[in-house]
Protein backbone atom coordinates (compact mmCIF):
# COMPACT_ATOMS: atom_id res chain seq x y z
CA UNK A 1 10.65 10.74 -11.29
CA UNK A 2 10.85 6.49 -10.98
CA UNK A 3 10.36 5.16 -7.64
CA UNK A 4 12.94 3.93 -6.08
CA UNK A 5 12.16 0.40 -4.06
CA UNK A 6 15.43 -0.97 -2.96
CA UNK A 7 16.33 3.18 -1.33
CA UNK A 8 13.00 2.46 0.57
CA UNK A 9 13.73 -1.14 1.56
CA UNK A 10 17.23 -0.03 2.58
CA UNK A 11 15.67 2.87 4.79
CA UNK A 12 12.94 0.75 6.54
CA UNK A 13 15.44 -1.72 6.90
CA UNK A 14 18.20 0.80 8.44
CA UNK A 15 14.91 2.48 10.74
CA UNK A 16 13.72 -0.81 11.76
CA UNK A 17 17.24 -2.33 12.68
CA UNK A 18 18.34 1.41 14.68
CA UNK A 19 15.17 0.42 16.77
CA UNK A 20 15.50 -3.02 17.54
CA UNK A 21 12.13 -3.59 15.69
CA UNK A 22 13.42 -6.43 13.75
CA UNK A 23 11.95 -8.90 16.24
CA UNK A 24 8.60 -7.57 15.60
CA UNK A 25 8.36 -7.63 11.63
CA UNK A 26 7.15 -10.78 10.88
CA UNK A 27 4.76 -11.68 8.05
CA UNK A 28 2.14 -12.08 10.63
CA UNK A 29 2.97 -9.20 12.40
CA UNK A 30 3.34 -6.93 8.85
CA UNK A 31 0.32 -8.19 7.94
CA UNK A 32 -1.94 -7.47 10.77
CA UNK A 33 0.46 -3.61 10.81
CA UNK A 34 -0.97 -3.02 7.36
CA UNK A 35 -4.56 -3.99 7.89
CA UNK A 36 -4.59 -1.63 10.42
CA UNK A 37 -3.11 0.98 8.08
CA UNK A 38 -5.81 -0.41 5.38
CA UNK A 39 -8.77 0.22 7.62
CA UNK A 40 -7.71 3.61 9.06
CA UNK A 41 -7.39 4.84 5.41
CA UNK A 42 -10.97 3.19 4.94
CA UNK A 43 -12.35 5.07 8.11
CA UNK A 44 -11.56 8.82 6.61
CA UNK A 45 -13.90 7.92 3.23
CA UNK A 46 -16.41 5.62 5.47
CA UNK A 47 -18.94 7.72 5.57
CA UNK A 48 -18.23 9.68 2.03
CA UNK A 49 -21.14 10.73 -0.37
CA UNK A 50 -18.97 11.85 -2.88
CA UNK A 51 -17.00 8.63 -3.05
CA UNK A 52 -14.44 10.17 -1.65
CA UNK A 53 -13.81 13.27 -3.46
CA UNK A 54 -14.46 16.01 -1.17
CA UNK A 55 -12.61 14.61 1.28
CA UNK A 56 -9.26 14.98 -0.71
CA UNK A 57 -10.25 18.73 -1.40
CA UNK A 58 -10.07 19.96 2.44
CA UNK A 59 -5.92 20.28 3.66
CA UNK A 60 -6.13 18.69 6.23
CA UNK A 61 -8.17 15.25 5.49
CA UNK A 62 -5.35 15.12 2.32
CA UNK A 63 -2.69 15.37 4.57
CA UNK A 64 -4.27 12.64 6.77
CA UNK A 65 -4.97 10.20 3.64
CA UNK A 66 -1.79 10.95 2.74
CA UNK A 67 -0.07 9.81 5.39
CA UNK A 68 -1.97 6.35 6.10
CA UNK A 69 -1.20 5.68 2.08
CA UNK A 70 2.83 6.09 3.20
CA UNK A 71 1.62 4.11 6.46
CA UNK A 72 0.34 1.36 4.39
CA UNK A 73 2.94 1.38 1.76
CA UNK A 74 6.25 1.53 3.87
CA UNK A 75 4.48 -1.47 5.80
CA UNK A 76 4.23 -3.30 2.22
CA UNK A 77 7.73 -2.60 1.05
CA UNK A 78 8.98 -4.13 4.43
CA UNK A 79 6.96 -7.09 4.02
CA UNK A 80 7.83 -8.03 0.55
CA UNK A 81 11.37 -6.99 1.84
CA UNK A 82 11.16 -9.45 4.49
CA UNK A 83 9.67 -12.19 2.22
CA UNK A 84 12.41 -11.42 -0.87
CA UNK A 85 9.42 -11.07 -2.83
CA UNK A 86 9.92 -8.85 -6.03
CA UNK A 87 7.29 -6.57 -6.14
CA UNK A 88 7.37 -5.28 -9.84
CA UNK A 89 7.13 -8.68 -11.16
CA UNK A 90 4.52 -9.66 -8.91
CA UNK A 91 2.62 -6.59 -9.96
CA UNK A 92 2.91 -6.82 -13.32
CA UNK A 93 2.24 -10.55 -13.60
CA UNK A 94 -1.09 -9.58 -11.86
CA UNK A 95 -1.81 -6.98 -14.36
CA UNK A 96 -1.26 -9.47 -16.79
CA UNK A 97 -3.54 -12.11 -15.69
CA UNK A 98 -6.32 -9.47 -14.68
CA UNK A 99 -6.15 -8.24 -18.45
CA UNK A 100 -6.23 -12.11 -19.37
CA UNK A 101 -9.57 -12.65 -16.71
CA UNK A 102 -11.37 -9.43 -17.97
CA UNK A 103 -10.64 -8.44 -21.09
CA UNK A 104 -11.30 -4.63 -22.09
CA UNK A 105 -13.88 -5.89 -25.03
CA UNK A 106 -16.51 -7.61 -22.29
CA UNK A 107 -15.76 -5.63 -19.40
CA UNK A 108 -15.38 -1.94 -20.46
CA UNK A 109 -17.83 0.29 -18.74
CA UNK A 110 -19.12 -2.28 -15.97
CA UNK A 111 -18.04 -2.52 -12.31
């Protein structure tokens, strides 16, 4: 199954408009929304001494990370929606450089 961006920017744009919330979603705005999102994601793994991996083996803390990764991902569709920023060739310019910066020969294996 492909993901489908512009059905998710027309949603959050259809959600946001039914609501009035327009007014509100501004870059600044979406950025400090997502941050927030960003940091309660951080918060379930904080203290984590598996790295994370139990956590996603209990229900109920994988419904929870679940739902701030949707959180944090509808709020960065509707800010690269608001900014008309193309987000697969954003993405995979990045990849590109980062392959480019740290290539697999002198990185592979280090953090």
């Amino acid at each position: 199954m492909e993901l489908d961006i512009e059905k998710i920017k027309k949603k959050l744009r259809n959600f946001s408009k039914d609501r009035d919330w327009d007014q509100f979603h501004d870059p600044k705005n979406l950025s400090m929304a997502l941050s927030v999102e960003v940091a309660e994601l951080v918060e379930i793994f904080q203290w984590s001494s598996s790295g994370g991996l139990e956590e996603i083996k209990d229900p109920k803390k994988r419904e929870k990370i679940e739902k701030e990764i949707a959180d944090i991902f509808n709020y960065l569709i509707r800010l690269v929606d608001i900014l008309d920023i193309d987000l697969e060739k954003i993405s995979l310019s990045k990849i590109e450089e980062n392959k480019n910066k740290y290539p697999a020969n002198k990185v592979k294996g280090k953090a």
